[in-house]
N, C-alpha and C. Protein backbone atom coordinates (compact mmCIF):
# COMPACT_ATOMS: atom_id res chain seq x y z
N UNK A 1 118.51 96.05 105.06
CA UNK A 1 117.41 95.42 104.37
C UNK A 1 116.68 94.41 105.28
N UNK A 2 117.33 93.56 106.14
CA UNK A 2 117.09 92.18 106.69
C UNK A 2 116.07 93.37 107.79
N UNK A 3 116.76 94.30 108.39
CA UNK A 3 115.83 95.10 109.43
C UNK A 3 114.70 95.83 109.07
N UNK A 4 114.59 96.39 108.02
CA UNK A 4 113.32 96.92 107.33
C UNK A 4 112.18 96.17 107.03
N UNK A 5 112.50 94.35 106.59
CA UNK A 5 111.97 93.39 106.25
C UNK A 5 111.32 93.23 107.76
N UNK A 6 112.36 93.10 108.88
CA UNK A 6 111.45 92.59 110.32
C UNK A 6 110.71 93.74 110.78
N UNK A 7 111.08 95.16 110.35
CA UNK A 7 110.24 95.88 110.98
C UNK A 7 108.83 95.70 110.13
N UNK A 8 108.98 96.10 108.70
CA UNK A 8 107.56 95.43 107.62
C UNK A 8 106.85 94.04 108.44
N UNK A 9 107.23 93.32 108.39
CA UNK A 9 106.78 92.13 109.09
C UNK A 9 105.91 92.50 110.25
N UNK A 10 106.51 92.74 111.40
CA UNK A 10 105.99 93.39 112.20
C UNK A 10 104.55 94.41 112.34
N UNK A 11 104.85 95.23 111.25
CA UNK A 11 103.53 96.51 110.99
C UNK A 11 102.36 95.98 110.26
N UNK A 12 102.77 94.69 109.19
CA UNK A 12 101.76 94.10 108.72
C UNK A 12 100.93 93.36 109.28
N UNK A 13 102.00 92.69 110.37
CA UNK A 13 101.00 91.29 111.56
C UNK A 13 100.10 92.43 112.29
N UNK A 14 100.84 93.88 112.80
CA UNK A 14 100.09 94.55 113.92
C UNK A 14 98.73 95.21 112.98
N UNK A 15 98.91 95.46 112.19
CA UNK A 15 97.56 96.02 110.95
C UNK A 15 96.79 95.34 110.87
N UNK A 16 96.72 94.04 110.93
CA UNK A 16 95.65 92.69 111.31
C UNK A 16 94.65 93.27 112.43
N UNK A 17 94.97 93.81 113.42
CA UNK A 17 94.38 94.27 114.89
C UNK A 17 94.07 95.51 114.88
N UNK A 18 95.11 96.95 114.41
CA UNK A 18 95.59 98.04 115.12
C UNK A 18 95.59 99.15 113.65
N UNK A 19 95.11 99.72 113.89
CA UNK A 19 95.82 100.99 113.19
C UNK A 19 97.46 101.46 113.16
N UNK A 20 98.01 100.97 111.69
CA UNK A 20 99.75 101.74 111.42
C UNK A 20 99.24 102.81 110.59
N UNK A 21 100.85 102.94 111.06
CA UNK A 21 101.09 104.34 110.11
C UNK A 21 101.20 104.43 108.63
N UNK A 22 100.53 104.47 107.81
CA UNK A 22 100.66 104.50 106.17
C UNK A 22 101.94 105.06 106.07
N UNK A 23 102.47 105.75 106.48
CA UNK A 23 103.29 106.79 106.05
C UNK A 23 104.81 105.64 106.30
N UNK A 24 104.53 104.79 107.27
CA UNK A 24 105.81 104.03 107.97
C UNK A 24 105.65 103.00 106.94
N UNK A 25 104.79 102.25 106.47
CA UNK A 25 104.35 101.17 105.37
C UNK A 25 104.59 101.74 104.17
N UNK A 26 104.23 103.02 103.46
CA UNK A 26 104.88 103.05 102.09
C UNK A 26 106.39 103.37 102.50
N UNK A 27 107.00 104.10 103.35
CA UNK A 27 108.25 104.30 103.31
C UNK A 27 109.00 102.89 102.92
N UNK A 28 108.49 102.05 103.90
CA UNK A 28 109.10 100.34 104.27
C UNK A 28 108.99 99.94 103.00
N UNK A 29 107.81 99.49 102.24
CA UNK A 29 107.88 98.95 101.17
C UNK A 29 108.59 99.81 100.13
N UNK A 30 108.64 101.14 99.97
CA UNK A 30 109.84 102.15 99.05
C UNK A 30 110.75 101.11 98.99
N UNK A 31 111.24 101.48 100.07
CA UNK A 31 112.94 101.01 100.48
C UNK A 31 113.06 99.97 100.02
N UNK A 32 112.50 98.60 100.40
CA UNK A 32 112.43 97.28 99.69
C UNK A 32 111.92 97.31 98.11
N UNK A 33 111.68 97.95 97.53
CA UNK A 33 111.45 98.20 96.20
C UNK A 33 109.92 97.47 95.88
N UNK A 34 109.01 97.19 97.11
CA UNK A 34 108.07 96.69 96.48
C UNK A 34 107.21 97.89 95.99
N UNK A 35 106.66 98.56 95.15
CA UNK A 35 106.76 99.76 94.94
C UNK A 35 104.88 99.64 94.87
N UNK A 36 104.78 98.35 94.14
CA UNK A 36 103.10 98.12 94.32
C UNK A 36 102.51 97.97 95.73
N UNK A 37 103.23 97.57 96.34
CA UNK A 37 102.60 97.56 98.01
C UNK A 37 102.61 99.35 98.74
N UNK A 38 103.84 99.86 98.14
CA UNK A 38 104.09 100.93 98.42
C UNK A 38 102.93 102.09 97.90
N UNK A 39 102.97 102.01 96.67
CA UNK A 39 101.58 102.74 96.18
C UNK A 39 100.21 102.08 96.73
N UNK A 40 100.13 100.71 97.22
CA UNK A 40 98.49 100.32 98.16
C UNK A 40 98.50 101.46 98.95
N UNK A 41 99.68 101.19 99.97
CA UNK A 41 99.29 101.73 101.05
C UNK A 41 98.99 103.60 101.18
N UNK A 42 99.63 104.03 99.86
CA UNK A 42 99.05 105.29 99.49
C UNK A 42 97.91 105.63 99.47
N UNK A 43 97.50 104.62 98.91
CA UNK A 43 95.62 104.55 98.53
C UNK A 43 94.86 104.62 100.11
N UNK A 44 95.12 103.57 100.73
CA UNK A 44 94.79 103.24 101.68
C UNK A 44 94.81 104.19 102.73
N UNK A 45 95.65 104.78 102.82
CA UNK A 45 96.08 105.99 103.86
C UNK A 45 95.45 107.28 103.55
N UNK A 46 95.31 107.37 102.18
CA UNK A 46 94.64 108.57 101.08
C UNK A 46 92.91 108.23 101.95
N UNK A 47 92.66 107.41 102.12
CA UNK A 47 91.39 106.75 102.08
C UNK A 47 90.76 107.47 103.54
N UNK A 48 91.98 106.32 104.27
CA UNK A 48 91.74 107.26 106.14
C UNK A 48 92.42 108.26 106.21
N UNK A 49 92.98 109.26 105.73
CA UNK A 49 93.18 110.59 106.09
C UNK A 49 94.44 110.15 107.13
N UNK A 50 95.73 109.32 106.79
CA UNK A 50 96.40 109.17 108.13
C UNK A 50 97.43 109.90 107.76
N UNK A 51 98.74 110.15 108.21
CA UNK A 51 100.08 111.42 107.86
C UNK A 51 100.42 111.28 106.70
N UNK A 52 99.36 110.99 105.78
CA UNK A 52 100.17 111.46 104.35
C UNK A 52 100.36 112.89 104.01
N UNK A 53 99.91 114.05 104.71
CA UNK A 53 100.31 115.33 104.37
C UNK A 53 102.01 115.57 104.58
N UNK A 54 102.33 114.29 104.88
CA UNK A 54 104.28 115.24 104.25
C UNK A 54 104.77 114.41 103.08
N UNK A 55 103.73 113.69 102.59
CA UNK A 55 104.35 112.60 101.29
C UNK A 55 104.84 113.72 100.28
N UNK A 56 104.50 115.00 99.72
CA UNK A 56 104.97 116.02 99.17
C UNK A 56 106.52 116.72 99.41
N UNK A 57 106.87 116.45 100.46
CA UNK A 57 107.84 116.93 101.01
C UNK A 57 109.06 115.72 101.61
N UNK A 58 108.73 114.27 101.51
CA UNK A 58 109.57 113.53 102.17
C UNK A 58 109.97 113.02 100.88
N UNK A 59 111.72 112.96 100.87
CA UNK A 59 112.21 112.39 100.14
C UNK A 59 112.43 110.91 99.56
N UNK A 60 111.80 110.21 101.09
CA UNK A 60 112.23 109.13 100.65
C UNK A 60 110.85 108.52 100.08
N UNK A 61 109.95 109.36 99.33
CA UNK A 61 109.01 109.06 98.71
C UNK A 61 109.04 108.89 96.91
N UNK A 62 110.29 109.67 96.84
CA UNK A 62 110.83 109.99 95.76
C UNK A 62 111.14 108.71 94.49
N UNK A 63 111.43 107.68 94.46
CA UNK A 63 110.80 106.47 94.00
C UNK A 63 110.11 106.21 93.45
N UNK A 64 108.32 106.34 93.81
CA UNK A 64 107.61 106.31 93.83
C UNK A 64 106.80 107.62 93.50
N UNK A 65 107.04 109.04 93.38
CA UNK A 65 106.88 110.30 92.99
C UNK A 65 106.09 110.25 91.95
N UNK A 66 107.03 109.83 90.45
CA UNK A 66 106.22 110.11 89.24
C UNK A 66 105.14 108.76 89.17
N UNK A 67 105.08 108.24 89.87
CA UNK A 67 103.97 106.99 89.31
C UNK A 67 103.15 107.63 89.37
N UNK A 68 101.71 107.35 88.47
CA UNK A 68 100.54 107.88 88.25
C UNK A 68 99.29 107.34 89.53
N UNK A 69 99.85 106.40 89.77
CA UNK A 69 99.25 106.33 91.59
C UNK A 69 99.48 106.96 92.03
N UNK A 70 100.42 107.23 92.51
CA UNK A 70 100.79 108.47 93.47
C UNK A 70 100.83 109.50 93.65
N UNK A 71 100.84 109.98 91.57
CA UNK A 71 99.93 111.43 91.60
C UNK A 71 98.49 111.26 91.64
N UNK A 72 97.87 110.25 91.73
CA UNK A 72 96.22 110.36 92.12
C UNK A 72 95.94 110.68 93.50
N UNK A 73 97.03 109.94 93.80
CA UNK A 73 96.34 109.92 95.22
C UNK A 73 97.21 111.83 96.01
N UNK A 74 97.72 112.38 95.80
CA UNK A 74 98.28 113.74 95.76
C UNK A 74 97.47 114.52 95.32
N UNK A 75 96.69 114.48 94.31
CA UNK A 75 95.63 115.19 93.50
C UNK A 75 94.10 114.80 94.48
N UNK A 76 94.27 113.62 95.03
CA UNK A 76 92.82 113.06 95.52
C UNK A 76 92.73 113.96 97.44
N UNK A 77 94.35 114.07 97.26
CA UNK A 77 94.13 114.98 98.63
C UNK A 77 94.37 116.57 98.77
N UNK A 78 94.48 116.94 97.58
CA UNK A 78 94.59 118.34 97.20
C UNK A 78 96.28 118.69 97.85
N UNK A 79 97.18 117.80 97.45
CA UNK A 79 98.43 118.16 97.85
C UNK A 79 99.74 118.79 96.91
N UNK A 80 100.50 119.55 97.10
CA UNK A 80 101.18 119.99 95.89
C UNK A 80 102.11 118.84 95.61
N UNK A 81 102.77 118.88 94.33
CA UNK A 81 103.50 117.89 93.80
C UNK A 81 102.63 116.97 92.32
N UNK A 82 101.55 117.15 92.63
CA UNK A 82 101.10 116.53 91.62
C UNK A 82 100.75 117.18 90.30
């Protein structure tokens, strides 16, 4: 947990500057259970087109699956699962 927190930390200060990976930010926030940060960054990533094409297929998305965010944003990219 304490390492997921410094790596989060980390991706949020570098997102200030840089393009991350959505895909590394909802995983991070999954895991920590923030589940609303986790569904932002869905949106957000949905938005720029960044590796959300395996959110259908990665488990550790699973959490976060049935929320109705997350089927929008699955439906908003024409992906199966939703």
């Amino acid at each position: 947990r304490a390492e997921a927190q410094r790596i989060l930390d980390d991706l949020t200060e570098r997102a200030q500057r840089e393009t991350v990976d959505a895909v590394a930010m909802i995983v991070l926030y999954t895991a920590l259970g923030d589940f609303d940060n986790a569904l932002t960054w869905a949106e957000r990533g949905c938005e720029t087109r960044g590796m959300l094409l395996v959110m259908p297929l990665d488990a550790r998305m699973d959490p976060i699956r049935s929320h109705p965010r997350f089927q929008a944003v699955l439906r908003r990219m024409n992906l199966p699962g939703a």
